[in-house]
C-alpha atoms as a PDB file:
ATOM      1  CA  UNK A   1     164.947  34.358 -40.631  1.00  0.00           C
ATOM      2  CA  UNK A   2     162.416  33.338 -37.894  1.00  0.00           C
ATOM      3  CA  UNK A   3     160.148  35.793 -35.712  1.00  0.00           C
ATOM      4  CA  UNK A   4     161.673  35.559 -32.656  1.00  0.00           C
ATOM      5  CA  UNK A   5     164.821  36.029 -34.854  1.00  0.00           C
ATOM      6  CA  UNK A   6     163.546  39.577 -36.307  1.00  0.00           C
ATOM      7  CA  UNK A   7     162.088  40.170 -32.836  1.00  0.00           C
ATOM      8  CA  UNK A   8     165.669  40.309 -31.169  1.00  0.00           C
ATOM      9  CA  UNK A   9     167.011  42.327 -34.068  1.00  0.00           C
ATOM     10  CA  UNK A  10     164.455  44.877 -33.639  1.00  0.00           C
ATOM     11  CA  UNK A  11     164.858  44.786 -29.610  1.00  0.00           C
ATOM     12  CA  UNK A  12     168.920  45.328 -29.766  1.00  0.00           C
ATOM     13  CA  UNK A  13     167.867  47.992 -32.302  1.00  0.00           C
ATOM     14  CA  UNK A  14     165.766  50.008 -30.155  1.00  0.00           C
ATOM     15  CA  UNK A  15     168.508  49.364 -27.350  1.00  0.00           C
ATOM     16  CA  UNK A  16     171.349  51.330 -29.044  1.00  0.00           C
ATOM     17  CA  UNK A  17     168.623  54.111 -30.889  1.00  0.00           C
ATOM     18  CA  UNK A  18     167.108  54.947 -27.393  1.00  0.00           C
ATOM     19  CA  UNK A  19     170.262  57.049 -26.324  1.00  0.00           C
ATOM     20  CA  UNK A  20     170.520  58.731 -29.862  1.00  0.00           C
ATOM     21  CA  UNK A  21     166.879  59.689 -29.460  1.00  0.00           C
ATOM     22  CA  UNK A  22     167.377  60.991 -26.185  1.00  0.00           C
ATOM     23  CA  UNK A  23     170.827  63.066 -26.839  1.00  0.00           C
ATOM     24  CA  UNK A  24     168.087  64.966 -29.774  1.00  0.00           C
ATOM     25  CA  UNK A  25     165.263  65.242 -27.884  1.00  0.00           C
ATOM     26  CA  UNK A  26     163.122  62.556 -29.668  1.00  0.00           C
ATOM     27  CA  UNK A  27     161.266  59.518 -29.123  1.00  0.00           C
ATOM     28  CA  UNK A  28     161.076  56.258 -30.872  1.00  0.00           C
ATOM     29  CA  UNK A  29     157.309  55.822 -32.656  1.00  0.00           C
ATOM     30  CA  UNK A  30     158.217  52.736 -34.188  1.00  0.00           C
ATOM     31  CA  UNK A  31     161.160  49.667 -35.575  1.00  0.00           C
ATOM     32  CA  UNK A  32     160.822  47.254 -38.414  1.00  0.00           C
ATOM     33  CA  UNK A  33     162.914  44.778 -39.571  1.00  0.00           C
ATOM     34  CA  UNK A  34     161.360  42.872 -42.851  1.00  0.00           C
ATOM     35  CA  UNK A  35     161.920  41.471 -46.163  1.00  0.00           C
ATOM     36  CA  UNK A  36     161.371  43.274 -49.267  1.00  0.00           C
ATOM     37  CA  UNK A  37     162.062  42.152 -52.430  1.00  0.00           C
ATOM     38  CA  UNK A  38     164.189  40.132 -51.944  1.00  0.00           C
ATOM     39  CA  UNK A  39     166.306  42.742 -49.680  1.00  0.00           C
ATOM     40  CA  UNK A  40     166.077  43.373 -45.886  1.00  0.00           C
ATOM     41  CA  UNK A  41     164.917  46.750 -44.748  1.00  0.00           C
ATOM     42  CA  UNK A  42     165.200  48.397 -41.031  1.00  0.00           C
ATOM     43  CA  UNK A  43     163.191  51.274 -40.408  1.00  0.00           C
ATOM     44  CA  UNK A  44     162.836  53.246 -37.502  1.00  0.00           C
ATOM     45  CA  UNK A  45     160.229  55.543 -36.771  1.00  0.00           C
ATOM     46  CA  UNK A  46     161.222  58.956 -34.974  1.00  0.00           C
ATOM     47  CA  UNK A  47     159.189  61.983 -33.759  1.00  0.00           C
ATOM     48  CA  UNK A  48     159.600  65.419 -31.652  1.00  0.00           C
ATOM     49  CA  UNK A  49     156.866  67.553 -31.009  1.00  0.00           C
ATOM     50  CA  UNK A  50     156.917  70.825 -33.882  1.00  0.00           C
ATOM     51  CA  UNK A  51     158.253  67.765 -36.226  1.00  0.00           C
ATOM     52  CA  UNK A  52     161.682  65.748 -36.946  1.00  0.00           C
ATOM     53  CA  UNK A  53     164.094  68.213 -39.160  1.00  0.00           C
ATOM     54  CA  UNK A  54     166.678  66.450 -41.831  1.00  0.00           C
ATOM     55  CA  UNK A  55     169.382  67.102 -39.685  1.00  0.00           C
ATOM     56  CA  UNK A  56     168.283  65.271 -36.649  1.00  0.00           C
ATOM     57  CA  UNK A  57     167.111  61.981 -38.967  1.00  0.00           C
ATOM     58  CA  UNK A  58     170.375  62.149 -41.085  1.00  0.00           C
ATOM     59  CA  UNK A  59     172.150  62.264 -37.383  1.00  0.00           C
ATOM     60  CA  UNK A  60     170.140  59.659 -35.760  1.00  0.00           C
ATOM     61  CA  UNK A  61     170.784  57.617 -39.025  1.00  0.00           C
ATOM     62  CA  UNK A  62     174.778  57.843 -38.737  1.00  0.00           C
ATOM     63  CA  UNK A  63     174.797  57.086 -35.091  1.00  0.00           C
ATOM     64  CA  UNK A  64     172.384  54.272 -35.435  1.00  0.00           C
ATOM     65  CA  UNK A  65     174.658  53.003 -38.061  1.00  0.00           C
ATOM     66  CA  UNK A  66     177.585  53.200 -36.461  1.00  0.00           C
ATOM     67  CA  UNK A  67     176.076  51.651 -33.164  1.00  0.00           C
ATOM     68  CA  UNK A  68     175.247  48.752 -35.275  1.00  0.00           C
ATOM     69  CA  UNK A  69     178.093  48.036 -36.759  1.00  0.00           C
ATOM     70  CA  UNK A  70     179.563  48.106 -33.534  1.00  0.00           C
ATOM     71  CA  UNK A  71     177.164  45.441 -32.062  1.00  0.00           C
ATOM     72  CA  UNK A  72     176.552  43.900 -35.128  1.00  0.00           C
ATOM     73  CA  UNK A  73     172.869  43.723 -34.957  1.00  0.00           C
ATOM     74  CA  UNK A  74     172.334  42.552 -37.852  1.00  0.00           C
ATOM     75  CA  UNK A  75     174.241  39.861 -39.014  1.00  0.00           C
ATOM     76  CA  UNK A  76     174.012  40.317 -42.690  1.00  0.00           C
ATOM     77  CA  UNK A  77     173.277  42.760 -45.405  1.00  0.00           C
ATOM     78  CA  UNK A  78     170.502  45.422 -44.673  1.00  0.00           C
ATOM     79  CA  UNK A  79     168.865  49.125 -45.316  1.00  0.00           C
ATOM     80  CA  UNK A  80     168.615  51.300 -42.711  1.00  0.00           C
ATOM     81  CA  UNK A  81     165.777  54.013 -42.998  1.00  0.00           C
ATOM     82  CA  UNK A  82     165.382  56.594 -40.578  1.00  0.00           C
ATOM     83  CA  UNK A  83     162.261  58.385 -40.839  1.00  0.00           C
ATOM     84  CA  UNK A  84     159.531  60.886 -39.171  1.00  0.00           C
ATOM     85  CA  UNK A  85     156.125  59.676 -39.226  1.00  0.00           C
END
């Protein structure tokens, strides 16, 4: 995968989290997309001020999911890791 490749992932990614983040009162710190060990990982970055609880990262997590399956973001095999710096 190129750059710009990983650079459109990650911008259709923060596209369909925005809305999520905004139904739960958060905002987006941060989205990766990279290679590790041989496996691709996505994280996204989430925070609220007086922290992030489970709930809202296991929610954003199945929505996320779900939105990207939908718009297939990610046309292959991948983690997803929602998390609260």
């Amino acid at each position: 995968m190129y750059p710009q490749d990983i650079k459109s992932v990650v911008d259709r990614v923060n596209l369909a989290v925005e809305p999520i983040l905004a139904s739960l009162g958060l905002t987006l710190v941060e989205t990766t997309f990279r290679s590790e060990g041989g496996r691709w990982v996505l994280r996204v970055a989430v925070h609220k001020r007086g922290g992030v609880t489970l709930d809202e990262l296991g929610m954003v997590n199945q929505d996320l999911s779900a939105a990207l399956d939908v718009d297939d973001a990610v046309p292959f095999r991948y983690n997803l890791e929602v998390s609260s710096p």
